[in-house]
Protein backbone atom coordinates (compact mmCIF):
# COMPACT_ATOMS: atom_id res chain seq x y z
CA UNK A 1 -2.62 -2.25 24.60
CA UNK A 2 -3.29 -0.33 27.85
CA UNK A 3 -4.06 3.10 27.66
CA UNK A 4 -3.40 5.29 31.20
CA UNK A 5 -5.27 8.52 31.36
CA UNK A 6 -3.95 10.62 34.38
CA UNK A 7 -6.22 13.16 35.84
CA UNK A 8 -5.16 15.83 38.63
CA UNK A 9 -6.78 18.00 40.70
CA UNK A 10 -5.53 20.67 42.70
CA UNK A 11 -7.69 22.10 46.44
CA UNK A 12 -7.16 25.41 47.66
CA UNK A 13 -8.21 26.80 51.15
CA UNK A 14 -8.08 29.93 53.10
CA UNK A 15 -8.41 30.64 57.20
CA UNK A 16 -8.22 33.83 58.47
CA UNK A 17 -7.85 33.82 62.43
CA UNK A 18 -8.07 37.14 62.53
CA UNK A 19 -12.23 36.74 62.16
CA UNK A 20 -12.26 34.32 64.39
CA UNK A 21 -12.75 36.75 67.72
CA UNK A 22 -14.65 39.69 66.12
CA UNK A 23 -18.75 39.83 66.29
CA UNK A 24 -20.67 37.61 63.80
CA UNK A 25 -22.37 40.68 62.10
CA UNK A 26 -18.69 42.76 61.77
CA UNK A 27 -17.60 39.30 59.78
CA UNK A 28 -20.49 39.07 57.88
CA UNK A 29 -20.39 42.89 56.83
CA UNK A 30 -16.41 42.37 55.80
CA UNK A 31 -15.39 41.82 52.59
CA UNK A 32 -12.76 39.32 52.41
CA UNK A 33 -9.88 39.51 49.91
CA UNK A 34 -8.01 36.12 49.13
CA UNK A 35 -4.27 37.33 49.11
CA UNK A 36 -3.36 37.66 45.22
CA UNK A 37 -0.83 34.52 45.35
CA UNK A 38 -3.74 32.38 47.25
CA UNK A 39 -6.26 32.86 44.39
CA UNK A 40 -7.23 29.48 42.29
CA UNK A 41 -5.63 29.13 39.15
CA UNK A 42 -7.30 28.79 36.24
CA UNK A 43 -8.39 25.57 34.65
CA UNK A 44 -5.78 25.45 31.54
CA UNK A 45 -8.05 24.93 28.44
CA UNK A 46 -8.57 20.88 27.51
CA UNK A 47 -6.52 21.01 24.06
CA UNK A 48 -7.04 17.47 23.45
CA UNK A 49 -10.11 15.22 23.57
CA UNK A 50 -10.08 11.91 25.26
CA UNK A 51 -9.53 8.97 23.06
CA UNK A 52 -12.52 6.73 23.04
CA UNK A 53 -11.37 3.21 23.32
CA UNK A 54 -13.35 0.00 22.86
CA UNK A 55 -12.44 -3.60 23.18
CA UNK A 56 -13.81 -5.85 19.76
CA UNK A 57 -14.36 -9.28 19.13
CA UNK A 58 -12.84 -11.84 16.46
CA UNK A 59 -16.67 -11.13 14.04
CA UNK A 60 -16.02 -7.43 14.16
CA UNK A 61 -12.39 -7.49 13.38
CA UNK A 62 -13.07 -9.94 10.63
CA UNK A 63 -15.68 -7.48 9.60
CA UNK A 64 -12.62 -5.24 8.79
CA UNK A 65 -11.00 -7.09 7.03
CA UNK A 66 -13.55 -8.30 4.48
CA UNK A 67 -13.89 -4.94 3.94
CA UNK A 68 -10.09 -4.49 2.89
CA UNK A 69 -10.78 -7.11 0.24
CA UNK A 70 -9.42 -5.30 -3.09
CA UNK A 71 -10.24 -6.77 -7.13
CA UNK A 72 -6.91 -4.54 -7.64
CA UNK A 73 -4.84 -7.00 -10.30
CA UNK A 74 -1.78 -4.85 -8.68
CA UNK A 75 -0.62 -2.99 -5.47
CA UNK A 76 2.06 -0.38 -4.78
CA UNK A 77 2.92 0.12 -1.38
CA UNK A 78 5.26 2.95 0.07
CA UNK A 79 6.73 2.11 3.78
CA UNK A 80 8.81 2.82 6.34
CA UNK A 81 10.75 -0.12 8.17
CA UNK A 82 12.56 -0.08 11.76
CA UNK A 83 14.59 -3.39 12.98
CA UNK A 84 15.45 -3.48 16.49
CA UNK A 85 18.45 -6.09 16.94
CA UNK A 86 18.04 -7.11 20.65
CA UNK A 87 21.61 -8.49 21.22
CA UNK A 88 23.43 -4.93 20.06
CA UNK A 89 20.67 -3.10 21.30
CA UNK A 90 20.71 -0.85 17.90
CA UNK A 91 17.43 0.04 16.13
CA UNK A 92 18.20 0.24 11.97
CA UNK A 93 16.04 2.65 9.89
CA UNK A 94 14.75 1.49 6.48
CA UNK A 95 12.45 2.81 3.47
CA UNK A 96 10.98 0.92 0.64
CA UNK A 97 8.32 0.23 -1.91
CA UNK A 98 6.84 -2.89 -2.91
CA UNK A 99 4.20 -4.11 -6.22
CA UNK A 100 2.26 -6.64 -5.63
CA UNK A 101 0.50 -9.16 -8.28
CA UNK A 102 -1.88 -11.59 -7.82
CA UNK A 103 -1.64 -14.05 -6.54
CA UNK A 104 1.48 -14.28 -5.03
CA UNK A 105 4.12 -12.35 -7.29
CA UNK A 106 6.01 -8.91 -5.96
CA UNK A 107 8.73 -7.03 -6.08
CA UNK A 108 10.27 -5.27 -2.77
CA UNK A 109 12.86 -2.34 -2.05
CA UNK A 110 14.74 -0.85 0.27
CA UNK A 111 17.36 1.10 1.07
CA UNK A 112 18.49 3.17 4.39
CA UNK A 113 16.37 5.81 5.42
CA UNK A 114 18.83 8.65 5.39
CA UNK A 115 21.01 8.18 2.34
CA UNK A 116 20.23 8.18 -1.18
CA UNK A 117 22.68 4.46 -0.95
CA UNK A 118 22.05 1.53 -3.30
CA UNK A 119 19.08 -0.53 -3.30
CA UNK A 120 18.22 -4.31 -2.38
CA UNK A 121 15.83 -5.80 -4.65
CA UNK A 122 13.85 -9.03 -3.85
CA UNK A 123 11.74 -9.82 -6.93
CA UNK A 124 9.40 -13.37 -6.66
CA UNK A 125 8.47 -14.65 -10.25
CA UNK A 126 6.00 -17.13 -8.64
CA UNK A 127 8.92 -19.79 -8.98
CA UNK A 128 11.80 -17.88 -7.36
CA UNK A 129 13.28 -15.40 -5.42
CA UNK A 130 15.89 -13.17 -6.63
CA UNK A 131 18.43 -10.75 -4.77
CA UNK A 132 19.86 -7.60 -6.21
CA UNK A 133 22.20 -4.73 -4.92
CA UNK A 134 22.07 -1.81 -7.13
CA UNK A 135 25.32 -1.63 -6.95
CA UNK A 136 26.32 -5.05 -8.08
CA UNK A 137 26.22 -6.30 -11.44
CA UNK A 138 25.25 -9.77 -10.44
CA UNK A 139 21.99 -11.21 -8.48
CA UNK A 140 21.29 -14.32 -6.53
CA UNK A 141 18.38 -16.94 -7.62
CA UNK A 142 16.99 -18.75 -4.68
CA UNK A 143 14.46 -21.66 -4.83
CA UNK A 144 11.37 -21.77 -3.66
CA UNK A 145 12.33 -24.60 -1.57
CA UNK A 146 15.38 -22.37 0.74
CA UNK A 147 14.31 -20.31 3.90
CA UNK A 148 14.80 -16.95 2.39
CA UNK A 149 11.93 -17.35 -0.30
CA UNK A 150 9.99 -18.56 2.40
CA UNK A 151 10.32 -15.59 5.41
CA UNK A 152 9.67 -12.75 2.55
CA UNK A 153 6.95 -14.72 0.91
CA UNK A 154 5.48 -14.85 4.74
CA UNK A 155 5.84 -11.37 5.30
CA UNK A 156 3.97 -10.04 1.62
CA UNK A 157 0.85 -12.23 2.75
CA UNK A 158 0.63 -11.12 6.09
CA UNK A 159 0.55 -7.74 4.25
CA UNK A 160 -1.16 -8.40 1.27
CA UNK A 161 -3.79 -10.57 3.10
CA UNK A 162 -5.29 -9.70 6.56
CA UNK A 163 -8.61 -11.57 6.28
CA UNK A 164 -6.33 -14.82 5.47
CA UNK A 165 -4.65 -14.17 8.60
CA UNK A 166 -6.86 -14.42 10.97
CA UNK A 167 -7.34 -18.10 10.06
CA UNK A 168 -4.32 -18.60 10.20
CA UNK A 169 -3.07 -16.98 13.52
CA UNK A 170 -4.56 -17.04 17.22
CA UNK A 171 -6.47 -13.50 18.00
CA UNK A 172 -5.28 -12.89 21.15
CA UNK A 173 -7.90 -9.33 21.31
CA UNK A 174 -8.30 -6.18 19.91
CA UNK A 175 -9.21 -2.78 20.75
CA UNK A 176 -10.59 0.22 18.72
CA UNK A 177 -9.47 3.56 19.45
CA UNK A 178 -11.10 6.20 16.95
CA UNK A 179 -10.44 5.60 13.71
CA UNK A 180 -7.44 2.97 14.71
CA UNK A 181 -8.35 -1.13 15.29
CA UNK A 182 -5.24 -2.60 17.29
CA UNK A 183 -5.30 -6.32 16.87
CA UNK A 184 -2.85 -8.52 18.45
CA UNK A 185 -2.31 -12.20 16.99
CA UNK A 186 -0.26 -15.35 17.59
CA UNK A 187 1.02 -17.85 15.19
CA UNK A 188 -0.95 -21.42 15.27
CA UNK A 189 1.88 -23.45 14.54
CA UNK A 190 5.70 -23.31 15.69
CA UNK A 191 6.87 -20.09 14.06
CA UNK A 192 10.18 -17.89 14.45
CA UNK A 193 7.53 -15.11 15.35
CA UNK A 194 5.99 -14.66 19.24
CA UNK A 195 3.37 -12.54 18.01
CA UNK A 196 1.97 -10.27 15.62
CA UNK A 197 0.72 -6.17 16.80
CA UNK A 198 -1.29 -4.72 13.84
CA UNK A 199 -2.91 -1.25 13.42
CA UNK A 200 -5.71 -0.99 10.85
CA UNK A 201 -7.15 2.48 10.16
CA UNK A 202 -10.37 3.93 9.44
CA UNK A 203 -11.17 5.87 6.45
CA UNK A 204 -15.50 6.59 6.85
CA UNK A 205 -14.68 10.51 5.91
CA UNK A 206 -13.27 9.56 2.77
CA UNK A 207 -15.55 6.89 2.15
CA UNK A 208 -12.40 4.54 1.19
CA UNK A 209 -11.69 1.14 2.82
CA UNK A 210 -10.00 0.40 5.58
CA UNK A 211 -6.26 0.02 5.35
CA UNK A 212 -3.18 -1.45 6.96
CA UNK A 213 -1.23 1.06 8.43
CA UNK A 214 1.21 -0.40 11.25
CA UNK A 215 2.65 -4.15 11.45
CA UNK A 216 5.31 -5.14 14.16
CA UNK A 217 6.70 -8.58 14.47
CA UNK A 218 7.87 -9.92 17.42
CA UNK A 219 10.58 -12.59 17.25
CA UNK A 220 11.97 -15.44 19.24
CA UNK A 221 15.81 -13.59 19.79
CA UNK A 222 13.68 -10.55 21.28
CA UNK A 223 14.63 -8.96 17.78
CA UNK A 224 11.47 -7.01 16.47
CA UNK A 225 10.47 -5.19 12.79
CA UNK A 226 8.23 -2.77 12.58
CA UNK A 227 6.45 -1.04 9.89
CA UNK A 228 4.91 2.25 8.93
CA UNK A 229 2.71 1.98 5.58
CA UNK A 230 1.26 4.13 3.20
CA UNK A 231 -2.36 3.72 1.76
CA UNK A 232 -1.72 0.97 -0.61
CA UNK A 233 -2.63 2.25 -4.81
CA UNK A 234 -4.43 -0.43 -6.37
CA UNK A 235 -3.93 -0.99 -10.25
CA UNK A 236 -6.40 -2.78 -12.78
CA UNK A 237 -3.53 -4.31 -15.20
CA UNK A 238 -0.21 -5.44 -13.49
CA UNK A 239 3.27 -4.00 -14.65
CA UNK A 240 4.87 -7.08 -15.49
CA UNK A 241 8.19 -5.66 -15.99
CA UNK A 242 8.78 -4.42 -12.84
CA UNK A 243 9.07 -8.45 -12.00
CA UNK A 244 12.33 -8.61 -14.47
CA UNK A 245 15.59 -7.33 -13.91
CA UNK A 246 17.80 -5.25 -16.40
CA UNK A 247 19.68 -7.83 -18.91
CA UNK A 248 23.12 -6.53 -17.93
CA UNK A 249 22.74 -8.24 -14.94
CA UNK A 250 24.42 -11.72 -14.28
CA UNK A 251 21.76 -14.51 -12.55
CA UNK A 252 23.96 -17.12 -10.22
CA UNK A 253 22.16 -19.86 -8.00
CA UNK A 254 22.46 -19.85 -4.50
CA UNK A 255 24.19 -22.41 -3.28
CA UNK A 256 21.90 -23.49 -0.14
């Protein structure tokens, strides 16, 4: 990321030719007046202080992230999602929560930002994925073997699991900017993703560890998601239940 500080100065001069014939000591004795709208402005007051930037290396970055390691059993996470859909040119404005287990279980929500509109549910048992629409009295099982169980599944532990990440992605650099660490990473293998832009914060006032606060994908189609997270709240014992759906609703298999 490129960061463009613009700084401007303004001159002002003043000739009088009206000196220019008299004698030296006359000049030196008169006091000269700068007309009122000649006068220097004042420098406006500096109401912001420069951002201090610094470029880090693949050691310190992975310095961060050991230090995000958590012996949490559970996670709640509270975010804010955008998807910008390159072909209609439309951005689309989610929120959600998500609980994370360990290893590998969660539940995820969302719903559109500005209306209090049914919820989609993806719950992952640690054998499959299911789909739910509040407003449906049926949900979808998928197997662990079809693509959907696989993309969500992706997108938890690139969440859930920064300091796995960076084994498993390219760093292509990083840069720390106050309390922010911008870190920009490519997949290894052939991936639907270009790249990954991800914005850790700092926390040294409050003595807590850092967290993950911004994640955008990049996609093949130009299509991009971006998200805006909360601190994550760790939990000791894992709410099991919030991995089960309520027994009123009907369970079909998806069909591919």
């Amino acid at each position: 990321m490129i960061f463009r500080f613009l700084i401007f100065m303004t001159f002002f001069g003043f000739t009088d030719s009206s000196y220019a014939n008299q004698p030296k000591d006359k000049v030196a004795d008169k006091k000269i007046q700068l007309p009122e709208a000649s006068k220097p402005a004042e420098s406006p007051k500096k109401t912001e202080e420069i951002k201090k930037t610094k470029d880090l290396t693949l050691n310190e970055v992975s310095a961060y992230a050991k230090s995000m390691d958590s012996t949490a059993q559970a996670m709640t996470l509270e975010f804010k999602e955008e998807l910008y859909r390159h072909a209609r040119q439309v951005t689309l404005s989610k929120k959600g929560t998500a609980y994370f287990i360990k290893p590998d279980q969660f539940r995820w929500e969302v719903s559109p930002a500005k209306q209090d509109s049914a919820k989609e549910i993806w719950i992952f048992d640690g054998k499959n994925l299911f789909q739910h629409n509040t407003k449906e009295k049926h949900a979808t099982r998928y197997s662990s073997k079809l693509g959907k169980n696989k993309q969500l599944k992706e997108l938890v532990d690139i969440i859930t699991n920064f300091r796995a990440l960076l084994s498993s992605y390219s760093f292509d650099g990083a840069k720390k900017e106050d309390e922010l660490v911008h870190v920009k990473l490519t997949p290894k293998q052939k991936s639907e993703i270009v790249f990954l832009e991800i914005t850790l914060k700092k926390r040294d006032a409050e003595k807590k560890k850092p967290f993950m606060q911004g994640l955008t994908l990049h996609f093949e189609d130009k299509n991009r998601t971006t998200f805006d997270f909360n601190p994550m709240q760790e939990e000791q014992v894992a709410d099991k239940s919030k991995l089960t759906l309520p027994k009123e609703i009907k369970i079909t298999d998806a069909l591919n």
